[in-house]
C-alpha atoms as a PDB file:
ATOM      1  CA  UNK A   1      -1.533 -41.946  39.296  1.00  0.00           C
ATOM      2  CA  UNK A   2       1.417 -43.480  41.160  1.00  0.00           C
ATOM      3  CA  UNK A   3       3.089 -40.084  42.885  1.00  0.00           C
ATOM      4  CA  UNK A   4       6.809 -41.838  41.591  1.00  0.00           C
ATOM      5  CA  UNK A   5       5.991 -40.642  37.896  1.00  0.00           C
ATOM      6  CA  UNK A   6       5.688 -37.425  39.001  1.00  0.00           C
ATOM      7  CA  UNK A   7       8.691 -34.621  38.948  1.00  0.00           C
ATOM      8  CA  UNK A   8       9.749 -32.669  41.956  1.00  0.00           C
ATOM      9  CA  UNK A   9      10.785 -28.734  41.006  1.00  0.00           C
ATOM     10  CA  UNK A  10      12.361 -27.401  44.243  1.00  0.00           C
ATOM     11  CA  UNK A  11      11.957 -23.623  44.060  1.00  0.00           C
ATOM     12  CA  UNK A  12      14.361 -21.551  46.834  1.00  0.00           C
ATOM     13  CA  UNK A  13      14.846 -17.968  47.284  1.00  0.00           C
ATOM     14  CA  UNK A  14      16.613 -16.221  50.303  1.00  0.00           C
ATOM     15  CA  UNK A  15      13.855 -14.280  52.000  1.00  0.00           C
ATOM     16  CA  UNK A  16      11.263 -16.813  51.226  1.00  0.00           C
ATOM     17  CA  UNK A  17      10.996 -20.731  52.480  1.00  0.00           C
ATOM     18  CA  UNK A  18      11.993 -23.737  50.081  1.00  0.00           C
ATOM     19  CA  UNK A  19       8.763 -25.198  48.113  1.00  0.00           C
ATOM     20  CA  UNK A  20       8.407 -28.136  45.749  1.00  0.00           C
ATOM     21  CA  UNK A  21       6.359 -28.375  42.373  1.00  0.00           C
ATOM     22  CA  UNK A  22       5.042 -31.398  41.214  1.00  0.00           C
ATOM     23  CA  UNK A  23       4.432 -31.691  37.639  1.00  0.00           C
ATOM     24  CA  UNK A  24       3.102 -34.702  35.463  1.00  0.00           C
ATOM     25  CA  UNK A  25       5.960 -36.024  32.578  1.00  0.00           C
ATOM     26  CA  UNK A  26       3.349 -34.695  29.915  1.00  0.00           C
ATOM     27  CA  UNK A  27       3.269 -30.814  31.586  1.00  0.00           C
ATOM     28  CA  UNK A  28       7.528 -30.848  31.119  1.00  0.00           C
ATOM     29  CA  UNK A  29       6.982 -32.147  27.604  1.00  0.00           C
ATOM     30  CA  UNK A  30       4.439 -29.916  26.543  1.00  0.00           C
ATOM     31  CA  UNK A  31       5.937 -27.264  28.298  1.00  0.00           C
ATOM     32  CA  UNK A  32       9.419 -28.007  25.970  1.00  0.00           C
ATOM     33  CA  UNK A  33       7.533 -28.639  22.344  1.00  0.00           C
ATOM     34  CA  UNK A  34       5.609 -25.158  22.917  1.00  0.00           C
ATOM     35  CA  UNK A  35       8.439 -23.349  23.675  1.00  0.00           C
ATOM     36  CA  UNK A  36       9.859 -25.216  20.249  1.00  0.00           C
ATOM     37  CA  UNK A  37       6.607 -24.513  18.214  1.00  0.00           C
ATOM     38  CA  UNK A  38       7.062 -20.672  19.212  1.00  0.00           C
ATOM     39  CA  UNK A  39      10.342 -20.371  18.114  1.00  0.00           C
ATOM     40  CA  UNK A  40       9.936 -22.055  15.038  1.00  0.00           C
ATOM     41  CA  UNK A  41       6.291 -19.910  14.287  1.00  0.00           C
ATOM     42  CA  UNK A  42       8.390 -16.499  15.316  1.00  0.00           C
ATOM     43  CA  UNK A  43      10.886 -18.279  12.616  1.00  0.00           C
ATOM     44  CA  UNK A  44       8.188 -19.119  10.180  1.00  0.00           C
ATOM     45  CA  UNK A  45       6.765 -15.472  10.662  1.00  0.00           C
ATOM     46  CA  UNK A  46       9.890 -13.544  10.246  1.00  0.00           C
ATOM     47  CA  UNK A  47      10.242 -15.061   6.954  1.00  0.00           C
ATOM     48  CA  UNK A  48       7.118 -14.329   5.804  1.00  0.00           C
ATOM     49  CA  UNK A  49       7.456 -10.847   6.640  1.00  0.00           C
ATOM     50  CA  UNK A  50      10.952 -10.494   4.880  1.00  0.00           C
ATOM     51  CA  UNK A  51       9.859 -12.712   1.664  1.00  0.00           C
ATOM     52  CA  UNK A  52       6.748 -10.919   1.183  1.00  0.00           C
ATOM     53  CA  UNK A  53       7.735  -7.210   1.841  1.00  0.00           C
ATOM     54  CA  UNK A  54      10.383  -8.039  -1.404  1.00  0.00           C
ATOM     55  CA  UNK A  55       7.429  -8.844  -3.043  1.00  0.00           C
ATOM     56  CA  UNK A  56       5.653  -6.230  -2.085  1.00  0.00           C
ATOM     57  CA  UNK A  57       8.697  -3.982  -2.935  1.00  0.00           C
ATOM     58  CA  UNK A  58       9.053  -5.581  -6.628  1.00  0.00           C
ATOM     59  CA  UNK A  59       5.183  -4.708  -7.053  1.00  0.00           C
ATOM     60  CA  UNK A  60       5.772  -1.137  -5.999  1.00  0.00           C
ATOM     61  CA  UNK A  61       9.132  -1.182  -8.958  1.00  0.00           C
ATOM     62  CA  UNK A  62       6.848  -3.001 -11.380  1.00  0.00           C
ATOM     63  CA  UNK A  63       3.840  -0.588 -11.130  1.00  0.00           C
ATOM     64  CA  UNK A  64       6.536   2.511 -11.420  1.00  0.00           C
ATOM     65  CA  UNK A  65       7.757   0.908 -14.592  1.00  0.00           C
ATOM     66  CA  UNK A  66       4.186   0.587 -15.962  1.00  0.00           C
ATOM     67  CA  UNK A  67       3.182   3.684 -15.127  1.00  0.00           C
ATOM     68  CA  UNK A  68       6.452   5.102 -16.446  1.00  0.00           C
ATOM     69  CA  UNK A  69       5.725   3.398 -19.823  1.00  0.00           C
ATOM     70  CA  UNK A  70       2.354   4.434 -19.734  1.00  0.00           C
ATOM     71  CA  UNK A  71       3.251   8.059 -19.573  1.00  0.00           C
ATOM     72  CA  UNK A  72       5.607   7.474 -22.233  1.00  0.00           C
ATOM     73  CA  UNK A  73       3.158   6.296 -24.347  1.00  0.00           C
ATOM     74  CA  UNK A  74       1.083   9.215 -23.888  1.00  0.00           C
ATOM     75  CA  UNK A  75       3.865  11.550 -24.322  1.00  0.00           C
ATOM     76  CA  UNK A  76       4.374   9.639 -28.078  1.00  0.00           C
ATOM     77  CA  UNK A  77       0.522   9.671 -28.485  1.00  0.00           C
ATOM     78  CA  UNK A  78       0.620  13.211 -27.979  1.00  0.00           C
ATOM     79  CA  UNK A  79       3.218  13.767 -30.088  1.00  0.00           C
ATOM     80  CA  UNK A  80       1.529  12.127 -33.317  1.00  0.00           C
ATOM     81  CA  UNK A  81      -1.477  13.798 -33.032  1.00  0.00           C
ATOM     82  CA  UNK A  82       0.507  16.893 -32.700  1.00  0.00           C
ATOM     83  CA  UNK A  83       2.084  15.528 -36.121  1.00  0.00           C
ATOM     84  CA  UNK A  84      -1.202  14.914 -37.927  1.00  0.00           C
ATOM     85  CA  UNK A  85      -2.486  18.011 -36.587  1.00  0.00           C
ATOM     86  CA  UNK A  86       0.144  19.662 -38.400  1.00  0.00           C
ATOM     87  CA  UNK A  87      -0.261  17.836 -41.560  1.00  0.00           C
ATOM     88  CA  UNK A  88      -3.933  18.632 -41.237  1.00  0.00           C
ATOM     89  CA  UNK A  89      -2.650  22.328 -41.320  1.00  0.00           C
ATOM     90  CA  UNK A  90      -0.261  22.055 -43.799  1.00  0.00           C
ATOM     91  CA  UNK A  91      -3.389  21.001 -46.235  1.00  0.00           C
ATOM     92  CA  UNK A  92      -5.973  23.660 -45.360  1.00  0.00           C
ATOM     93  CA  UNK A  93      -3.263  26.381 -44.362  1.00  0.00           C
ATOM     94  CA  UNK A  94      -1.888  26.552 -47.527  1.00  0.00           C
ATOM     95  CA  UNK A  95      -4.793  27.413 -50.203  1.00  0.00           C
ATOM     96  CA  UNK A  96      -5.001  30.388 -47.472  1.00  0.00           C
ATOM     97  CA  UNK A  97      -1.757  31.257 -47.734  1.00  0.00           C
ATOM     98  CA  UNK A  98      -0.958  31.286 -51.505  1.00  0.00           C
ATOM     99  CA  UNK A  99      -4.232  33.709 -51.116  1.00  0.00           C
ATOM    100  CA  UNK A 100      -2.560  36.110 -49.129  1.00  0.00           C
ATOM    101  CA  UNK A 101       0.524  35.659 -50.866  1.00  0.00           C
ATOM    102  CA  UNK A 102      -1.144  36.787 -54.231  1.00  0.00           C
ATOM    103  CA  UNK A 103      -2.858  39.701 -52.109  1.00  0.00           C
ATOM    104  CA  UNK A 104       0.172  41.275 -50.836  1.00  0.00           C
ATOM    105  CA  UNK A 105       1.797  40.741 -54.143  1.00  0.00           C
ATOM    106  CA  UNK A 106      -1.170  42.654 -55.862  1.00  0.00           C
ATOM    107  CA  UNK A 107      -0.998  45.186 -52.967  1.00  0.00           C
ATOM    108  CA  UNK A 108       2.587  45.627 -53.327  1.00  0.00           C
ATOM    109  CA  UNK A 109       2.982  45.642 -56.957  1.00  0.00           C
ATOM    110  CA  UNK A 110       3.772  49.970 -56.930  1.00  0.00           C
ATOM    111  CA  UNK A 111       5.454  49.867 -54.544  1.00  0.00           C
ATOM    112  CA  UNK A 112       8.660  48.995 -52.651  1.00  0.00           C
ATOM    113  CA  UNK A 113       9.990  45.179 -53.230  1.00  0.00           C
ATOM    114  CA  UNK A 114       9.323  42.850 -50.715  1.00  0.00           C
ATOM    115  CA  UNK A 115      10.838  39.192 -50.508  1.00  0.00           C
ATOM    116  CA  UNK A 116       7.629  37.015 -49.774  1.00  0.00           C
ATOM    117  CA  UNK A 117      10.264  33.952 -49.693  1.00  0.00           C
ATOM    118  CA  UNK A 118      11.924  35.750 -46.557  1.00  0.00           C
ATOM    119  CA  UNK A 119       8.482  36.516 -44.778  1.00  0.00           C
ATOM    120  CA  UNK A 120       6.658  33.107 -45.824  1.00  0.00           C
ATOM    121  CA  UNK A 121       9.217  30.984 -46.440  1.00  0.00           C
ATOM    122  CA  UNK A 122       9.028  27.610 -44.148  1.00  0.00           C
ATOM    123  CA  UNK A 123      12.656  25.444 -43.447  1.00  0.00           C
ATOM    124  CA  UNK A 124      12.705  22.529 -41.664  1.00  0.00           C
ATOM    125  CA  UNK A 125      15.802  20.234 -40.965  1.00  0.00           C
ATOM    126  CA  UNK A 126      14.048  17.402 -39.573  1.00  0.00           C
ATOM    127  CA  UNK A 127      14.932  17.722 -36.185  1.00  0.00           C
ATOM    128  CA  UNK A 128      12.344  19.986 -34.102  1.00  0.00           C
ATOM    129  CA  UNK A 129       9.101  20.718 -34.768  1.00  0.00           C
ATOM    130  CA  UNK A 130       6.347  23.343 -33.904  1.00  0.00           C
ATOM    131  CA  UNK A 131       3.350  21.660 -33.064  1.00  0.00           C
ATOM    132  CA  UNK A 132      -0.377  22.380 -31.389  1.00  0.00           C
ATOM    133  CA  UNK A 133       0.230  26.246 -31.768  1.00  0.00           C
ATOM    134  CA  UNK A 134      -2.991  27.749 -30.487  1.00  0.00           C
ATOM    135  CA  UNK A 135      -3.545  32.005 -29.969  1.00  0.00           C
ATOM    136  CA  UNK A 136      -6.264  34.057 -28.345  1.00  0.00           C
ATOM    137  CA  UNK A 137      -6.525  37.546 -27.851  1.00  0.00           C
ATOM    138  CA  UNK A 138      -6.316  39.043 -24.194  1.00  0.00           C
ATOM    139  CA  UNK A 139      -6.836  42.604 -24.338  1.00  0.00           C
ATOM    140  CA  UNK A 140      -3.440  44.200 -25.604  1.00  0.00           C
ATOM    141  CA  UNK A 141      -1.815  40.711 -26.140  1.00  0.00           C
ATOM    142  CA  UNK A 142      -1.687  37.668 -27.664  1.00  0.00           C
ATOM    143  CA  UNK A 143      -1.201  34.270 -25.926  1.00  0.00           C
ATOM    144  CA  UNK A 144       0.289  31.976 -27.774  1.00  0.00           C
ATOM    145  CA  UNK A 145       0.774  27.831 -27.028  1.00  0.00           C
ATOM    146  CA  UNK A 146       2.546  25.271 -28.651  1.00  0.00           C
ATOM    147  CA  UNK A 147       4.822  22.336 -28.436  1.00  0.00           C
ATOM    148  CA  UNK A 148       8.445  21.662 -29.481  1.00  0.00           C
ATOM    149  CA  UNK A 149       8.669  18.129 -30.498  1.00  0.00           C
ATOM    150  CA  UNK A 150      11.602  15.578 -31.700  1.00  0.00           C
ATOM    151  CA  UNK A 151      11.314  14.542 -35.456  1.00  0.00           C
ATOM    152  CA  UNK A 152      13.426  11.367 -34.410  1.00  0.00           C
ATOM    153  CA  UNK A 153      11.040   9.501 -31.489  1.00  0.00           C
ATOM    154  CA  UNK A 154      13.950   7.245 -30.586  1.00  0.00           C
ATOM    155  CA  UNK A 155      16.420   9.922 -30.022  1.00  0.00           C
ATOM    156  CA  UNK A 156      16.581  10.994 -26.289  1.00  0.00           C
ATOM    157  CA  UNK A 157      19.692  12.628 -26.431  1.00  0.00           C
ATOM    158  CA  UNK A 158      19.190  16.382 -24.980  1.00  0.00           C
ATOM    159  CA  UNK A 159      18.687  19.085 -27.849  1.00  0.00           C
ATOM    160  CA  UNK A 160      19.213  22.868 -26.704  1.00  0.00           C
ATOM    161  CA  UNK A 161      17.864  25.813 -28.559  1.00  0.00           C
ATOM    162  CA  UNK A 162      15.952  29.195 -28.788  1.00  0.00           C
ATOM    163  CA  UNK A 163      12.787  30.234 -29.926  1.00  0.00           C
ATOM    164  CA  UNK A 164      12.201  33.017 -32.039  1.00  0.00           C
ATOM    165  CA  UNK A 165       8.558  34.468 -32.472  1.00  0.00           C
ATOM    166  CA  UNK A 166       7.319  37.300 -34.802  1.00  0.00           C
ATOM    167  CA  UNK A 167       4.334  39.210 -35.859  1.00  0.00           C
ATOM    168  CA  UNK A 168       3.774  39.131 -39.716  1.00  0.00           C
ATOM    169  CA  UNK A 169       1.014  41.725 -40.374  1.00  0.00           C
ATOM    170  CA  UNK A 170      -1.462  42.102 -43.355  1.00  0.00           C
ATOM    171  CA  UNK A 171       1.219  44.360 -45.820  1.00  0.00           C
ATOM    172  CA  UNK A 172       3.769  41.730 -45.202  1.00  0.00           C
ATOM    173  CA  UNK A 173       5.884  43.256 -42.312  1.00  0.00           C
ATOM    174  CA  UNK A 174       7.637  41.197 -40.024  1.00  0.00           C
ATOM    175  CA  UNK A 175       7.866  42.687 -36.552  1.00  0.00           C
ATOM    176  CA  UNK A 176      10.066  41.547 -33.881  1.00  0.00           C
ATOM    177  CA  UNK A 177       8.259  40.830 -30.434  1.00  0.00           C
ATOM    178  CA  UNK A 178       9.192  40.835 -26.708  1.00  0.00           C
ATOM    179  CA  UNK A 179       8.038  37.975 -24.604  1.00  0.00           C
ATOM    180  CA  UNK A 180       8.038  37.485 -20.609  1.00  0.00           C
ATOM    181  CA  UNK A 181       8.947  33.927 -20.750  1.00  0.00           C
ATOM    182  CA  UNK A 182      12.100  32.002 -21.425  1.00  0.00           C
ATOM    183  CA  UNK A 183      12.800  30.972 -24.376  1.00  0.00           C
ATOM    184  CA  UNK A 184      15.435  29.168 -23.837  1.00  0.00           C
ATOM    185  CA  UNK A 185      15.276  25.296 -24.098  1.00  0.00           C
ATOM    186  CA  UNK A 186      16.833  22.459 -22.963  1.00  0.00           C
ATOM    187  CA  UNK A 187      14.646  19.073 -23.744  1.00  0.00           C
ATOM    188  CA  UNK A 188      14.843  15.404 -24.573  1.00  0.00           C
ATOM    189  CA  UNK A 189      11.417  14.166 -26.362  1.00  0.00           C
ATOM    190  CA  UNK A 190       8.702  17.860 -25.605  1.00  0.00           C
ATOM    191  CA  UNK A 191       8.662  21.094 -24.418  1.00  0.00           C
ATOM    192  CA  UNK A 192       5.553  22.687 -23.701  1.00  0.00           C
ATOM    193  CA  UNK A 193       5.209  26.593 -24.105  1.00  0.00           C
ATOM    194  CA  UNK A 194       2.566  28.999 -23.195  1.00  0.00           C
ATOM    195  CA  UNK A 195       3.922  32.933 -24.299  1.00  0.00           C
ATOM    196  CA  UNK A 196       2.022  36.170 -23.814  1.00  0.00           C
ATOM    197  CA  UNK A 197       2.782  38.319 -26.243  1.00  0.00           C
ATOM    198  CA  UNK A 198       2.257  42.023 -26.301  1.00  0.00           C
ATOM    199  CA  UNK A 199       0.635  43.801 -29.625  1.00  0.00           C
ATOM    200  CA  UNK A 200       3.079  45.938 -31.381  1.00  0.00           C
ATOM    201  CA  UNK A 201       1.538  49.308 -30.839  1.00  0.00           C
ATOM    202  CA  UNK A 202       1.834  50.121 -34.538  1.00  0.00           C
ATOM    203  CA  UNK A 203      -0.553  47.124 -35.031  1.00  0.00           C
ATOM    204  CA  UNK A 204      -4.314  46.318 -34.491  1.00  0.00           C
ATOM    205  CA  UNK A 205      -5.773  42.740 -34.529  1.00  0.00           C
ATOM    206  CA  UNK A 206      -6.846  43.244 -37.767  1.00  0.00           C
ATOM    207  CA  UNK A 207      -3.316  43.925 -39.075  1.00  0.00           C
ATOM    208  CA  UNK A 208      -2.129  40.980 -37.691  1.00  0.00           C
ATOM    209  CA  UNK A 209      -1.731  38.161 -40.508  1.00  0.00           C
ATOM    210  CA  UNK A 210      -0.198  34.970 -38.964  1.00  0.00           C
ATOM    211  CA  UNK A 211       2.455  34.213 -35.997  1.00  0.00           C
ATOM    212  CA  UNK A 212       5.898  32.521 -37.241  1.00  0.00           C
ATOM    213  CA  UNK A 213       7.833  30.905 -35.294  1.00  0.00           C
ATOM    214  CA  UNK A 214      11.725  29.974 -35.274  1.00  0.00           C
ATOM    215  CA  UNK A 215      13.725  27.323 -33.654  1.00  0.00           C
ATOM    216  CA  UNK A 216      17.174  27.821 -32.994  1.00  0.00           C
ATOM    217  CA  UNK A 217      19.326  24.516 -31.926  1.00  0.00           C
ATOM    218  CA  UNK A 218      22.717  26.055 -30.651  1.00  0.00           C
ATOM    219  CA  UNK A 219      24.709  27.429 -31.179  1.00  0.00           C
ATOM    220  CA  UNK A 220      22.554  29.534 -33.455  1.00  0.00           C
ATOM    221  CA  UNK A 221      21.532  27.101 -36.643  1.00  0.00           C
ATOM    222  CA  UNK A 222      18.278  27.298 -37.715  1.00  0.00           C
ATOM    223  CA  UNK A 223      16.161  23.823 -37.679  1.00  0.00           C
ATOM    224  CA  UNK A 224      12.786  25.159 -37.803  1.00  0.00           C
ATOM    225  CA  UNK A 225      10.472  28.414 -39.373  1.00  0.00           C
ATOM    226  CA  UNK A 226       7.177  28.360 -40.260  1.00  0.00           C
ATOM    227  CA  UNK A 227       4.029  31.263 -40.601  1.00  0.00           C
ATOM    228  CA  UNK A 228       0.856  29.951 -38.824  1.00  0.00           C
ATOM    229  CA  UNK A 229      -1.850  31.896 -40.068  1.00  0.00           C
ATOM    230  CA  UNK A 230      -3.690  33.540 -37.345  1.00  0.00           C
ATOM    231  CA  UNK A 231      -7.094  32.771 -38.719  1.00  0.00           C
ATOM    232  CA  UNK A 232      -6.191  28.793 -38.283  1.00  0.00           C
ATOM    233  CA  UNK A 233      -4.807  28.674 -35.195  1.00  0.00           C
ATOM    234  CA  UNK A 234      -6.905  31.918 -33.124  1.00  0.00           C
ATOM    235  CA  UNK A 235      -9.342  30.121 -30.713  1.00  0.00           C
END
């Protein structure tokens, strides 16, 4: 090749002697369109790293919402077996209960007067619900479980309230209990509760007849009350 298509590069520095470079056309060009193709693939990869981390940041909102649905829908699952569960009870519990009703009326009929409508009677305002209410016996107590559900699924406005539980023993006596937990609630669809409840000491197990339970919505009405025979709901 013919030395006058080739390009001089004079290099100088101070402490060193002048040199000259001689590079082919092609070497200048190539060295120009590489330094292009960088740029533009640092470009091409910045982009790529910016439009696909939104991506990836949409996936991780997506997947929230699904599994925010998905625990929704468990939560209303939940809730309607609760439901059925309690219809279920209100069918078998009470042939057992106009039994015991009779009994304590036949047991009571010498003596003192006792309001059965005040011990077994139920009231329900549509807008809480006992559900899932499960006892045991643990030596000198009684654990007790249930749920406090919405009537209304598509209200999630915030309902606050109390709950109330007594002992209702075999001669129809309602006794008042003491419990460690709070009962105290503040909810928007379900509260869970798990109470350990001491035995009255004037009681026995067998004395024991059913568990009722009261909801209070403040300040202080009463939206729920209902007797759970023990017999139904002692695992």
């Amino acid at each position: 090749m013919n030395d006058k298509n080739l390009i001089s590069i004079l290099v100088m520095r101070d402490d060193k002697d002048v040199y000259r470079v001689r590079m082919h056309p092609w070497c200048v060009k190539a060295l120009i369109y590489g330094t292009i193709l960088v740029g533009l693939c640092a470009v091409l990869g910045g982009y790529g790293v910016f439009y696909f981390w939104n991506e990836n940041k949409q996936l991780d909102i997506d997947l929230q919402n699904m599994q925010n649905t998905l625990l929704d829908n468990n939560m209303e699952l939940k809730r309607l077996r609760n439901i059925e569960k309690m219809q279920q009870y209100d069918v078998n519990g009470s042939a057992a209960l106009d039994t015991k009703i009779i009994e304590i009326k036949n047991n009571n009929t010498d003596k003192s007067y006792i309001n059965l409508n005040d011990i077994f009677g139920s009231i329900d305002k549509n807008v809480l619900i006992a559900s899932n209410v499960q006892a045991k016996f643990i030596k000198k107590f009684i654990n007790l479980s249930f749920d406090i559900n919405k009537r209304n699924f598509e209200d999630n406005g915030v309902v606050n309230g109390n709950v109330v539980i007594h002992i209702v023993s075999s001669s129809g006596d309602v006794v008042d209990v003491e419990t460690r937990s709070d009962m105290f609630f503040e909810l928007r669809r379900m509260k869970q509760y798990n109470v350990r409840i001491p035995i009255p000491k004037q009681l026995v197990k067998n004395d024991i007849f059913g568990i009722r339970i009261t909801i209070n919505q403040s300040p202080g009405k009463t939206v729920f009350r209902e007797t759970y025979l023990l017999s139904n709901i002692l695992l």
